[in-house]
Each structure stands twice: as C-alpha cells, then as structure tokens.
Protein backbone atom coordinates (compact mmCIF):
# COMPACT_ATOMS: atom_id res chain seq x y z
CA UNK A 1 188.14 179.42 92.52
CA UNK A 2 186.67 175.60 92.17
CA UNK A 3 187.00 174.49 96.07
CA UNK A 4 187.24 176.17 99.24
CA UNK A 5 190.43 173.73 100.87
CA UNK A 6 192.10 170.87 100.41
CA UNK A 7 193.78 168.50 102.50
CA UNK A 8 197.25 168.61 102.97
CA UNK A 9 199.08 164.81 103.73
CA UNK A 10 201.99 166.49 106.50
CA UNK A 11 204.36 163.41 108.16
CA UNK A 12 202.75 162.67 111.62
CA UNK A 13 200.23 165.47 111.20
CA UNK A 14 197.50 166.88 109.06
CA UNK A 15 196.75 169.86 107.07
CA UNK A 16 194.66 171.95 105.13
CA UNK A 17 195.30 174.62 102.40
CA UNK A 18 192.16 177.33 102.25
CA UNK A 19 190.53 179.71 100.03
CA UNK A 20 188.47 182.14 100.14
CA UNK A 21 187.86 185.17 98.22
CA UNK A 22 187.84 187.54 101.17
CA UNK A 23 188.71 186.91 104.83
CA UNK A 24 185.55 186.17 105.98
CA UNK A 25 185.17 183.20 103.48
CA UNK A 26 188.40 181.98 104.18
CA UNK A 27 187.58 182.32 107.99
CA UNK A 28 184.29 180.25 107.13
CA UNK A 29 186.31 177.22 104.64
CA UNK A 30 188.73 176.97 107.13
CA UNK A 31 185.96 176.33 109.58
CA UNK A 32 184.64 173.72 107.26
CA UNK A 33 187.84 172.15 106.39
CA UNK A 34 188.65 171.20 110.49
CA UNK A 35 184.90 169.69 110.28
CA UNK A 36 185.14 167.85 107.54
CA UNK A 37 188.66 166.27 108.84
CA UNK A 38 186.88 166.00 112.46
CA UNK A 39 183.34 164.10 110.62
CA UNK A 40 181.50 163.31 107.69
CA UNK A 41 180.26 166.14 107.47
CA UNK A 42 177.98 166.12 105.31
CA UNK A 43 175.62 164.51 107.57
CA UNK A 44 175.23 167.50 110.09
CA UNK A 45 172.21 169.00 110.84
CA UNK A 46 171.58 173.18 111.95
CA UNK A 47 169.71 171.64 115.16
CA UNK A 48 171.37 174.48 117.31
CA UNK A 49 173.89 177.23 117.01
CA UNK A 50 176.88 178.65 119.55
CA UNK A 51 178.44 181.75 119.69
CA UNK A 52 182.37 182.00 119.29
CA UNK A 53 184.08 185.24 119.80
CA UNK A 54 187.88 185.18 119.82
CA UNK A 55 190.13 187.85 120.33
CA UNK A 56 193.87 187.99 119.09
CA UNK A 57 196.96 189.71 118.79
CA UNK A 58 197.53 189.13 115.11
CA UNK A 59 195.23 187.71 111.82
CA UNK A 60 197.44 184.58 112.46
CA UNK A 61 196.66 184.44 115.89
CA UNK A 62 193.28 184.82 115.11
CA UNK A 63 192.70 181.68 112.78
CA UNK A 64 194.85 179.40 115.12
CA UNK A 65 192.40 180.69 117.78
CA UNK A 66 189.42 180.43 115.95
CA UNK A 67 189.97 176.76 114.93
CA UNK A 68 191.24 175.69 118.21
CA UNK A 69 187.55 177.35 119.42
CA UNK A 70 185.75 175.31 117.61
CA UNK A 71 188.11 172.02 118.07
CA UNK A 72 187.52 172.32 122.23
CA UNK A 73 183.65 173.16 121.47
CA UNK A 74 184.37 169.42 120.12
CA UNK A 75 185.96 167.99 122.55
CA UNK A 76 184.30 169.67 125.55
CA UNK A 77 180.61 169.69 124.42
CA UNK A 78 180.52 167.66 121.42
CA UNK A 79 179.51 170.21 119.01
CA UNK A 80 179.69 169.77 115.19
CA UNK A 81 179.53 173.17 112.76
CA UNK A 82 178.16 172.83 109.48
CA UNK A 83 177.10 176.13 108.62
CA UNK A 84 179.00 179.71 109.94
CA UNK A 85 177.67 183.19 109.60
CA UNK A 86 180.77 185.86 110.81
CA UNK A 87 179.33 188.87 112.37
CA UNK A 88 182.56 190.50 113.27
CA UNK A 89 185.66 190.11 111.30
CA UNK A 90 188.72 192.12 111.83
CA UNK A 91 192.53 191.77 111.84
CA UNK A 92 192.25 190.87 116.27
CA UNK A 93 188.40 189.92 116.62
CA UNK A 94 185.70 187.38 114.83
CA UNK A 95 182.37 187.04 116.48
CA UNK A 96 180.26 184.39 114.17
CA UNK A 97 177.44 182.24 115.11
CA UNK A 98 178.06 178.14 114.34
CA UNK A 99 175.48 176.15 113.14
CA UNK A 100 175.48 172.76 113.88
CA UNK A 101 174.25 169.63 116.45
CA UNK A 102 175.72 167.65 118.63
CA UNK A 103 178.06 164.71 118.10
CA UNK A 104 175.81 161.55 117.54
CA UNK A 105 178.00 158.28 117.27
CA UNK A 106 175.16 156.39 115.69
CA UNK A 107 174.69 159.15 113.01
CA UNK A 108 178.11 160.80 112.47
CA UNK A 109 181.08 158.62 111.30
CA UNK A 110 184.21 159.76 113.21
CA UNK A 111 187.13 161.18 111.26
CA UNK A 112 191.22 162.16 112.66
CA UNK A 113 190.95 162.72 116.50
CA UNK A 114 192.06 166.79 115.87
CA UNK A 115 194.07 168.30 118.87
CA UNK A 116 194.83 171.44 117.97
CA UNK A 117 196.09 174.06 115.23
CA UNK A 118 199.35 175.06 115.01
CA UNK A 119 201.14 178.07 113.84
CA UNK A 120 203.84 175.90 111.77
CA UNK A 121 204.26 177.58 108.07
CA UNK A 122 201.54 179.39 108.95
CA UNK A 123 201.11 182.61 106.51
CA UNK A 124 197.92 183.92 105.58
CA UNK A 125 198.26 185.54 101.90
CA UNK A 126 196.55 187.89 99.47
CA UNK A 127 197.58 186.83 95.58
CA UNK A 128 195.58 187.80 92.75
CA UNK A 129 192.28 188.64 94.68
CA UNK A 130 192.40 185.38 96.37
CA UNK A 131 193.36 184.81 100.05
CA UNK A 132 194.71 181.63 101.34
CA UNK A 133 196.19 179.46 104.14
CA UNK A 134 198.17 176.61 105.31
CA UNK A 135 197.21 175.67 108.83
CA UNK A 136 198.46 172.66 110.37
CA UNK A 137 196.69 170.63 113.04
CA UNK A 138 198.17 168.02 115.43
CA UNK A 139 196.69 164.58 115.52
C-alpha cells in the first residue's frame, strides 16, 4: 500500500478514498485526510493533545462520527490534529488521543471550509487484507 488516501474531486462536494491495513490505521488516515483538506498540514505542531471518544450504532456510524468530532473540535475550538494514537477501537466505540495545536492564521494556510461527513456511498470494505473507504464531506 503506497499512500494512506486520496482525494476524491465529487460535484459540489469533496471526498476522500482511505487505506489502511487494519481499522485502526484506516481510522487514523482518515483522520489525516479531513486535516490535510481542512490545512496544510504539514505545518502542525504536537503543542497539545484532546481526547475524542465517540460512540455509535454501526462501524459506519462510527467514522462519520469520528470525523465530524474532529471537524467541530475545528470549528468550535480551533484545533488542528496531526498525529492520532487510538486507544479503543471497536465496531461502536474509538477512544484516541489527537495531537495537534491550535489554528494559527499567520502560520497555517487555510484549506476547503469542511462542514461535515456524510454517509453518501459510504461502505467501509475488507479486500485482499486491505480496508478502505469513501467518505464524503460537505463544503
């Protein structure tokens, strides 16, 4: 597997095909995919760290949560992840810490204003040891 996600060009929206070669890595590129669409983010810094625990009905459920977690940690407290360590992963439940600082206009260029993840197409899938996504995020 060369790259954990790519971008996905989706008319009037935005999207991002993941991989990971267990859940927990495609929990953690998925992560890093919304980021990278959100900043650059290559210039983020481990300053601080928050704890996200979300709870679902479904594994589905469960990545649409997690992302929209981290997009209102955003957009209510200006937090930017670079780095995730899961604690918890199962098919309802993910308790990880997020690494990251705060939004800083003079330091981090601004990417897509993100609103939310979506659950259109989405199908998280198991083929030949690899798991992947296609979430979709409104913009």
């Amino acid at each position: 597997m060369d790259k954990d996600f790519e971008i996905l060009d989706i008319s009037g929206d935005i999207g991002l095909k993941v991989y990971g070669e267990n859940l927990e890595k495609l929990f953690i590129n998925a992560a890093k995919g919304l980021y990278s669409l959100i900043i650059e983010k290559s210039n983020v810094n481990p300053t601080k760290s928050i704890d996200v625990n979300v709870y679902a009905e479904s594994l589905d459920g469960l990545l649409v949560g997690w992302l929209n977690e981290l997009i209102f940690q955003f957009d209510t407290y200006g937090f930017v992840g670079g780095d995730v360590e899961i604690k918890t992963l199962s098919e309802n439940r993910i308790e990880a810490s997020v690494f990251g600082e705060d939004f800083d206009p003079e330091k981090h260029e601004r990417g897509l204003l993100v609103k939310a993840a979506t659950y259109h197409n989405l199908k998280i899938e198991k083929k030949n040891g690899i798991w992947s996504v296609e979430v979709v995020f409104d913009i």
